[in-house]
N, C-alpha and C. Protein backbone atom coordinates (compact mmCIF):
# COMPACT_ATOMS: atom_id res chain seq x y z
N UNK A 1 -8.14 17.33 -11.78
CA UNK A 1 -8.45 16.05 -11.19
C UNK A 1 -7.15 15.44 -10.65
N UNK A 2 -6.88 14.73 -9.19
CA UNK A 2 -5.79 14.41 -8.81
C UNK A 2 -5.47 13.10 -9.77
N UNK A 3 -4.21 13.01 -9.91
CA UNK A 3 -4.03 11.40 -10.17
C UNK A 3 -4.04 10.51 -9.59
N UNK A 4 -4.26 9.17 -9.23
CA UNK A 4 -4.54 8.09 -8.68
C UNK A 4 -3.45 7.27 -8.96
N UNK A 5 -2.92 7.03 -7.46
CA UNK A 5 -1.39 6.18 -7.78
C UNK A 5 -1.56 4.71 -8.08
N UNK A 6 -0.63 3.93 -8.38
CA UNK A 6 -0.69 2.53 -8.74
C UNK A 6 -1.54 1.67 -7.53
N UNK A 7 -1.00 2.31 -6.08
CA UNK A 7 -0.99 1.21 -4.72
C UNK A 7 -2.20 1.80 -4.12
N UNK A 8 -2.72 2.61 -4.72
CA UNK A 8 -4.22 3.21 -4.04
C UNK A 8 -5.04 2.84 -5.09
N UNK A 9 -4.97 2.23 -6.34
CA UNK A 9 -5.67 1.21 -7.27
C UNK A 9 -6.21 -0.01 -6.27
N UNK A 10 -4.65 -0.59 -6.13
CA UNK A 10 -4.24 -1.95 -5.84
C UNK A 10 -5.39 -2.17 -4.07
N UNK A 11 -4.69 -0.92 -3.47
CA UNK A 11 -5.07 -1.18 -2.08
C UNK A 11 -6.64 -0.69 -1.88
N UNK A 12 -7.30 -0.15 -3.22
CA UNK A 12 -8.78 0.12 -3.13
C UNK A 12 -9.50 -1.77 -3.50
N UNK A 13 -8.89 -1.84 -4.00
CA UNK A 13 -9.39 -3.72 -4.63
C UNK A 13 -9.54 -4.65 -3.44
N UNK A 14 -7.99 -4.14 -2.87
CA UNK A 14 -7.86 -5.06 -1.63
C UNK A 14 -9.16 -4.79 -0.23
N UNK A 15 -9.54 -3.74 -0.48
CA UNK A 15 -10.57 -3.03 1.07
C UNK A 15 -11.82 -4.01 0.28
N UNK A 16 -12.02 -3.73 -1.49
CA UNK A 16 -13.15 -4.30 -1.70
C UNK A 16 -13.17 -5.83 -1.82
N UNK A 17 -12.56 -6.67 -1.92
CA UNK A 17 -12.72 -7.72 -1.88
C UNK A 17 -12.25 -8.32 -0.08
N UNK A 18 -11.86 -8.01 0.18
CA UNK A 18 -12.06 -8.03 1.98
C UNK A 18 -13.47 -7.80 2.78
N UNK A 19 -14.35 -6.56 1.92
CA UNK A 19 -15.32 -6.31 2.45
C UNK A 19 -16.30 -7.11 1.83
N UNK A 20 -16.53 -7.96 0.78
CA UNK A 20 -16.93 -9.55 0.59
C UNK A 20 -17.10 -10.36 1.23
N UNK A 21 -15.52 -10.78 1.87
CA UNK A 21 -15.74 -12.02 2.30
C UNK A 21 -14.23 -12.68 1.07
N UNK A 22 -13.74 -12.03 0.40
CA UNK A 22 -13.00 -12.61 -0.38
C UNK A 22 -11.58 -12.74 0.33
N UNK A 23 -11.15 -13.09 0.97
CA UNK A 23 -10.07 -12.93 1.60
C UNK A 23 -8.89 -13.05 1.09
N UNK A 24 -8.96 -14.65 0.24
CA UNK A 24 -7.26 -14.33 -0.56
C UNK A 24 -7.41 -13.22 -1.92
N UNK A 25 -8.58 -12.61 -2.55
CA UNK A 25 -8.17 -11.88 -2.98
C UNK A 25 -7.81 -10.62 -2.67
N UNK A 26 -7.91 -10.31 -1.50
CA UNK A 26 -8.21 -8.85 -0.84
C UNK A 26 -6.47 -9.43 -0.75
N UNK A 27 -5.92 -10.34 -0.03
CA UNK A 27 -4.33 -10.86 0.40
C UNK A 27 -3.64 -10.26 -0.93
N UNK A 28 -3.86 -10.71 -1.79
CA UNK A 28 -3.36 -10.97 -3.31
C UNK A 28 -3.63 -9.20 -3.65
N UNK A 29 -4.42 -8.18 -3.62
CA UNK A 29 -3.80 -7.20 -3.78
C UNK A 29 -3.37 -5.95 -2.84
N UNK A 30 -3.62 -6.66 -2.09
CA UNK A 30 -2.90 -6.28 -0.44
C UNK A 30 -1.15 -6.20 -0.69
N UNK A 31 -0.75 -7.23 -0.89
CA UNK A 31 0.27 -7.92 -1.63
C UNK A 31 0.92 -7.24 -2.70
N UNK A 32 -0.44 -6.76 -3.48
CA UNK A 32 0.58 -6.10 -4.41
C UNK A 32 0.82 -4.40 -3.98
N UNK A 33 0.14 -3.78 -3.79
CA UNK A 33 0.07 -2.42 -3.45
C UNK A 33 1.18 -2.62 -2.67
N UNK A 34 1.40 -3.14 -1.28
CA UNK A 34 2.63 -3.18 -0.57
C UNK A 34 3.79 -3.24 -1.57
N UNK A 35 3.50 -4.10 -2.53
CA UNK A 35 4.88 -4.27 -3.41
C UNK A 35 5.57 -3.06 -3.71
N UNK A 36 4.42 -2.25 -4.48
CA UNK A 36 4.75 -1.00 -4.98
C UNK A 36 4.93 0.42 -4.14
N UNK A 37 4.39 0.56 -2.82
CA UNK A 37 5.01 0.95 -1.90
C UNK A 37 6.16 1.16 -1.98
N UNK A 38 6.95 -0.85 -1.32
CA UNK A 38 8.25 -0.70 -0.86
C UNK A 38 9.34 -0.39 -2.12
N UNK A 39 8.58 -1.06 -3.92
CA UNK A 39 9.55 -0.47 -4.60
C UNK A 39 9.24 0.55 -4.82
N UNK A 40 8.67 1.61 -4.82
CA UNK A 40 9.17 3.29 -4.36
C UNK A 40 9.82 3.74 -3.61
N UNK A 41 9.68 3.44 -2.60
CA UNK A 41 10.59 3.61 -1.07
C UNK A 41 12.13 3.00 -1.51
N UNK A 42 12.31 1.95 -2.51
CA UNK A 42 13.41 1.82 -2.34
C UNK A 42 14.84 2.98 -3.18
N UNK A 43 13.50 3.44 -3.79
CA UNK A 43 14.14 4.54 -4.79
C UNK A 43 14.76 5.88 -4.32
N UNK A 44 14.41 5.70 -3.04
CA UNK A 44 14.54 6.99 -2.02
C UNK A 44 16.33 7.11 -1.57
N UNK A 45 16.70 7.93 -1.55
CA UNK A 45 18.05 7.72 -1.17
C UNK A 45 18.32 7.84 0.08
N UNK A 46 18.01 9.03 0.90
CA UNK A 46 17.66 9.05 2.32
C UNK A 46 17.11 8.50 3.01
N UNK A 47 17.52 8.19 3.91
CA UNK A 47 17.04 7.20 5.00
C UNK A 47 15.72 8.03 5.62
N UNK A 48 15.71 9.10 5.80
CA UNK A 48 14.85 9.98 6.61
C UNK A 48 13.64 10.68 5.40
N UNK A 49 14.18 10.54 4.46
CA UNK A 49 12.95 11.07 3.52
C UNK A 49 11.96 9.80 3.24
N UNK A 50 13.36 8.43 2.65
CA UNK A 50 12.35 7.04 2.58
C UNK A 50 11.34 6.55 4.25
N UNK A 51 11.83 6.91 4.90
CA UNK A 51 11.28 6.90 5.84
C UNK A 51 10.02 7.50 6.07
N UNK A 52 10.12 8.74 5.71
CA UNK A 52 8.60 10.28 6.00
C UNK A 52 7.62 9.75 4.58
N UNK A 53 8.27 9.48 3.76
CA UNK A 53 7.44 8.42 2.28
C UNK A 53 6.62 7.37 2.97
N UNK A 54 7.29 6.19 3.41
CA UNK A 54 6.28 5.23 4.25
C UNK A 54 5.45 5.38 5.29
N UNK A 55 5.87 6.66 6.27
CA UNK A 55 5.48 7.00 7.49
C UNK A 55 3.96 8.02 6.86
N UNK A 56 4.43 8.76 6.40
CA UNK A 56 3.38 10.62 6.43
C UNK A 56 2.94 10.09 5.65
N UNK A 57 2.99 9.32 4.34
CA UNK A 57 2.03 9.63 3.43
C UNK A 57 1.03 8.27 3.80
N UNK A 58 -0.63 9.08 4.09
CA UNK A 58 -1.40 8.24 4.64
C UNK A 58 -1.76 6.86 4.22
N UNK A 59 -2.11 6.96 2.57
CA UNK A 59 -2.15 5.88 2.47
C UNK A 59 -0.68 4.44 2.50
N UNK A 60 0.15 5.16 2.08
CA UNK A 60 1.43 4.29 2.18
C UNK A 60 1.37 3.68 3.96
N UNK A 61 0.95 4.41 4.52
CA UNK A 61 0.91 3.98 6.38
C UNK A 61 -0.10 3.18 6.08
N UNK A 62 -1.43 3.02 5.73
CA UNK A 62 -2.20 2.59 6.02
C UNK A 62 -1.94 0.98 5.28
N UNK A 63 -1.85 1.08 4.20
CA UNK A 63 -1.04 -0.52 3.62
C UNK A 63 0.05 -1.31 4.39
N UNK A 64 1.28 -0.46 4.52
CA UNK A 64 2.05 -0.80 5.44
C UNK A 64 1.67 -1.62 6.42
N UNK A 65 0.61 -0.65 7.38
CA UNK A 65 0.12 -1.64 8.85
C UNK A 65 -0.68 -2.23 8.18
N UNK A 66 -1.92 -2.41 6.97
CA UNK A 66 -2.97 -3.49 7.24
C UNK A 66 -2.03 -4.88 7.01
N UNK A 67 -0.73 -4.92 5.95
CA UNK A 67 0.26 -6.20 5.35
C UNK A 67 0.75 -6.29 6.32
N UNK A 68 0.98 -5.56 7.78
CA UNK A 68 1.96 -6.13 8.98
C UNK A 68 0.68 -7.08 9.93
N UNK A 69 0.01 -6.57 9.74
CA UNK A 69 -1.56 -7.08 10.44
C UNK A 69 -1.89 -8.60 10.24
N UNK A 70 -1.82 -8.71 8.93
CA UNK A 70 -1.93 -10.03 8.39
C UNK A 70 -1.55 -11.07 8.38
């Protein structure tokens, strides 16, 4: 069974309470998943690997743009 990361918790909450009608809560873990994203990414030492981390990995892209969206 794969494991299920912290920000694909966070950013599954956020799609479901968006698809409500709940908006600041969908914000609020929108919010957080991004958090945990960027503190992973910051753990990265390379500029070009932290980079292919936020970029390639789909869901990390997909949080990324919906929190730039907002």
């Amino acid at each position: 069974m794969p494991a299920l990361r912290t920000e694909e918790v966070f950013w599954a909450h956020a799609q479901v309470f968006a698809a409500i009608g709940h908006t600041g809560e969908a914000a609020l873990w929108r919010d957080r998943a991004d958090k945990v994203v960027m503190d992973k990414a910051s753990t990265i030492g390379s500029p070009d690997d932290r980079q292919a981390f936020l970029s390639r990995v789909p869901v990390n892209r997909e949080i990324l743009l919906n929190g730039q969206a907002s």
